[in-house]
C-alpha atoms as a PDB file:
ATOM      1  CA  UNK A   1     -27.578   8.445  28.017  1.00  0.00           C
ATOM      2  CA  UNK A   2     -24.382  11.058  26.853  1.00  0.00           C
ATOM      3  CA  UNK A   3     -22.110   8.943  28.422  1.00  0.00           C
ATOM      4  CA  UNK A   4     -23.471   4.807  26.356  1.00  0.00           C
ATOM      5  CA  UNK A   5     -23.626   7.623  23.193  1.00  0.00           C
ATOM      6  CA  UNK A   6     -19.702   8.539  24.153  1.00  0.00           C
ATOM      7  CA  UNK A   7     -18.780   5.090  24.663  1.00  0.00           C
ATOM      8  CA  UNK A   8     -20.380   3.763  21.914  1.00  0.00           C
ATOM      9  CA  UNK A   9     -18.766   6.249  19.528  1.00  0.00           C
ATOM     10  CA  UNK A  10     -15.523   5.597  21.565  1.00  0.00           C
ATOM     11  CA  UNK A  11     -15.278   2.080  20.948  1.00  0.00           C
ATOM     12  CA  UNK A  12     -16.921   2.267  17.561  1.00  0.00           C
ATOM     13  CA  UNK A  13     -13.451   5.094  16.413  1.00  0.00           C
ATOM     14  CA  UNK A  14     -11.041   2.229  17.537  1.00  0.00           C
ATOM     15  CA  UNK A  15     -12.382  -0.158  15.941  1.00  0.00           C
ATOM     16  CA  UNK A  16     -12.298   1.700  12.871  1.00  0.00           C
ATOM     17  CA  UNK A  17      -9.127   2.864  13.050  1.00  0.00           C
ATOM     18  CA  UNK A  18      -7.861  -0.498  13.497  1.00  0.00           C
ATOM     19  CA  UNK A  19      -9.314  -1.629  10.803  1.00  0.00           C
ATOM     20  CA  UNK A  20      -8.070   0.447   8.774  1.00  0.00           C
ATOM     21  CA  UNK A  21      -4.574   0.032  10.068  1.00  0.00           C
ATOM     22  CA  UNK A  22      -4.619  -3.517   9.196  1.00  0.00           C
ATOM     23  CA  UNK A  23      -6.070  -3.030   5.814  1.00  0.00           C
ATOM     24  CA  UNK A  24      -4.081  -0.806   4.555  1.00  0.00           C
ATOM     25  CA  UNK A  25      -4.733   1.634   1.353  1.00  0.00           C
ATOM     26  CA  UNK A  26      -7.490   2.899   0.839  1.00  0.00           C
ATOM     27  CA  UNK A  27      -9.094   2.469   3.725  1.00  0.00           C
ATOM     28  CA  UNK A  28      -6.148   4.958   5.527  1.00  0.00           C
ATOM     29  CA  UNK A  29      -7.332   7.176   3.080  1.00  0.00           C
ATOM     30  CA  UNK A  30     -11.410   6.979   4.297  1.00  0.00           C
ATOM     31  CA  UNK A  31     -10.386   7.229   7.931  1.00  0.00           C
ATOM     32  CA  UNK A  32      -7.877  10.061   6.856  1.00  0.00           C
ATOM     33  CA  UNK A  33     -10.703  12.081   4.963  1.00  0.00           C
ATOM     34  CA  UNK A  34     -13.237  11.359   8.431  1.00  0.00           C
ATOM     35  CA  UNK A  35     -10.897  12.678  10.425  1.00  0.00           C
ATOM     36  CA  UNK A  36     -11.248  15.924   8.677  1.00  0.00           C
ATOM     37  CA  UNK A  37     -15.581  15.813   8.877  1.00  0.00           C
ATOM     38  CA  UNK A  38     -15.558  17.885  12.426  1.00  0.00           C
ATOM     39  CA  UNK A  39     -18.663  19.067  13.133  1.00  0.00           C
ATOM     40  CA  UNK A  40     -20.688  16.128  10.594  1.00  0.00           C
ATOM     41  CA  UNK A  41     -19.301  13.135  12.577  1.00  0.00           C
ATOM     42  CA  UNK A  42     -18.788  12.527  16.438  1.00  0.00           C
ATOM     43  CA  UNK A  43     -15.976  14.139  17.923  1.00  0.00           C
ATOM     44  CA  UNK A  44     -14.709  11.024  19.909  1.00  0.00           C
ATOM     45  CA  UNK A  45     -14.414   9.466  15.610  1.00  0.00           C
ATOM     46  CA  UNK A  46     -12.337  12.573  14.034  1.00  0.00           C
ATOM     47  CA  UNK A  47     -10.384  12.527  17.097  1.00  0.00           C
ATOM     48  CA  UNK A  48      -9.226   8.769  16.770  1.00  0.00           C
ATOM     49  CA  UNK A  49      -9.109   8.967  13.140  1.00  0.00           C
ATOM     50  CA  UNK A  50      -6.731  11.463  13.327  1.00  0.00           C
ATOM     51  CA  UNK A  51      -3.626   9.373  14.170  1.00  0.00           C
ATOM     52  CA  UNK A  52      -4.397   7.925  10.785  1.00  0.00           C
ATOM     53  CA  UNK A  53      -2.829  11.238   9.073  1.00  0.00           C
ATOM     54  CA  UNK A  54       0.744  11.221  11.256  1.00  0.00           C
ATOM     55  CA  UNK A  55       1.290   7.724  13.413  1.00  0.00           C
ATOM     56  CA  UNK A  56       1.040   4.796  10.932  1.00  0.00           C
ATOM     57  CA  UNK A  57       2.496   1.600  10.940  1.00  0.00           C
ATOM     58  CA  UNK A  58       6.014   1.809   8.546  1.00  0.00           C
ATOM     59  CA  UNK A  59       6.044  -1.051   5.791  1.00  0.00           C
ATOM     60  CA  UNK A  60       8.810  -3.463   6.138  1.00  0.00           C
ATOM     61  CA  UNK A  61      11.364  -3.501   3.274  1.00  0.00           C
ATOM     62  CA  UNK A  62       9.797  -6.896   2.491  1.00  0.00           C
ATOM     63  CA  UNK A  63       6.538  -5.284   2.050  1.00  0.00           C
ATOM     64  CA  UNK A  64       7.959  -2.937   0.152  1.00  0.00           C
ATOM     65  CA  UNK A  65      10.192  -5.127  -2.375  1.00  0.00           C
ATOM     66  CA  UNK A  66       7.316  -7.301  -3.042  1.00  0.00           C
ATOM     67  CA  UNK A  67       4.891  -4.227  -3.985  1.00  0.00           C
ATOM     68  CA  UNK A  68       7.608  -3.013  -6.515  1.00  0.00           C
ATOM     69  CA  UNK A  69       7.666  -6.390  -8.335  1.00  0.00           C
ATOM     70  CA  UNK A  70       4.010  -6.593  -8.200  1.00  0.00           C
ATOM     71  CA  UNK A  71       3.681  -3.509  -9.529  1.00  0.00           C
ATOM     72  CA  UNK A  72       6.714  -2.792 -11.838  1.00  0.00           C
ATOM     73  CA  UNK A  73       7.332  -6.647 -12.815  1.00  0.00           C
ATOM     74  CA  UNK A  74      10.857  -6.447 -11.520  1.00  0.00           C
ATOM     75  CA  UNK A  75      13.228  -6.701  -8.987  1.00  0.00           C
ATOM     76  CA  UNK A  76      14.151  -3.555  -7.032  1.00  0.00           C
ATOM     77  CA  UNK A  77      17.828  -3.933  -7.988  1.00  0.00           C
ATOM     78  CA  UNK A  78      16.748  -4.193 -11.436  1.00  0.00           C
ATOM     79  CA  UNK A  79      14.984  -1.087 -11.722  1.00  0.00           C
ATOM     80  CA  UNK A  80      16.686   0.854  -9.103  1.00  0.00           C
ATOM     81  CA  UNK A  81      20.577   1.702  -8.813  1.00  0.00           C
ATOM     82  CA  UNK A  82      20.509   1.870  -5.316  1.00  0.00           C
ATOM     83  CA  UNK A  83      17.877   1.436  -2.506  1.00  0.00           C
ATOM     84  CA  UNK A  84      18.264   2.488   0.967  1.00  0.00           C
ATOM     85  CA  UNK A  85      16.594   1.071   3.813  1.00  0.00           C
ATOM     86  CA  UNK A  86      16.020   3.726   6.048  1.00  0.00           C
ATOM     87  CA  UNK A  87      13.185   6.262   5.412  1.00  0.00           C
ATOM     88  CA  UNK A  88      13.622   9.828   4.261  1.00  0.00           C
ATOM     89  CA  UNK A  89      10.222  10.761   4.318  1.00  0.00           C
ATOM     90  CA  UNK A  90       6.842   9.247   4.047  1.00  0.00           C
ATOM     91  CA  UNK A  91       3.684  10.361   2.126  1.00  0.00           C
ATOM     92  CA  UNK A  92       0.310   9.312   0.979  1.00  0.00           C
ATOM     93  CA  UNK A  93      -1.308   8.874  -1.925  1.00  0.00           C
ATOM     94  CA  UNK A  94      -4.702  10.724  -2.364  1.00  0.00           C
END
């Protein structure tokens, strides 16, 4: 009986986790805030949630330039005087 209950919950973490991978926003942010309910949700689900707060998939620059016109109504070059590719750091907004 432990062990369906463990695979269930198993199986049931990855899924969420890769769901919200591929959606993005704020569902990071829900599995982000699970991963922190130890002790009020299973262990095998905080324990898979976790990469959700350190090993996330980077945006392309693509992704990136089209959220700053979306969101800013302008090119990047037009609001920006310079705009490097590579990462300095990441965050995420709570």
């Amino acid at each position: 009986q432990d062990k369906l209950w463990h695979d269930s919950f198993v199986l049931t973490a990855v899924e969420m986790r890769k769901h919200a991978e591929e959606a993005k926003g704020c569902f990071i942010k829900a599995g982000q805030v699970m991963s922190t309910m130890v002790g009020v949700l299973p262990d095998e689900i905080t324990s898979e949630l976790m990469s959700l707060t350190d090993h996330l998939p980077v945006s392309t620059p693509e992704e990136v330039f089209r959220m700053i016109r979306k969101d800013l109504g302008h090119a990047p070059r037009d609001v920006f005087s310079s705009f490097d590719l590579e990462p300095v750091a990441s965050a995420s907004i709570a």
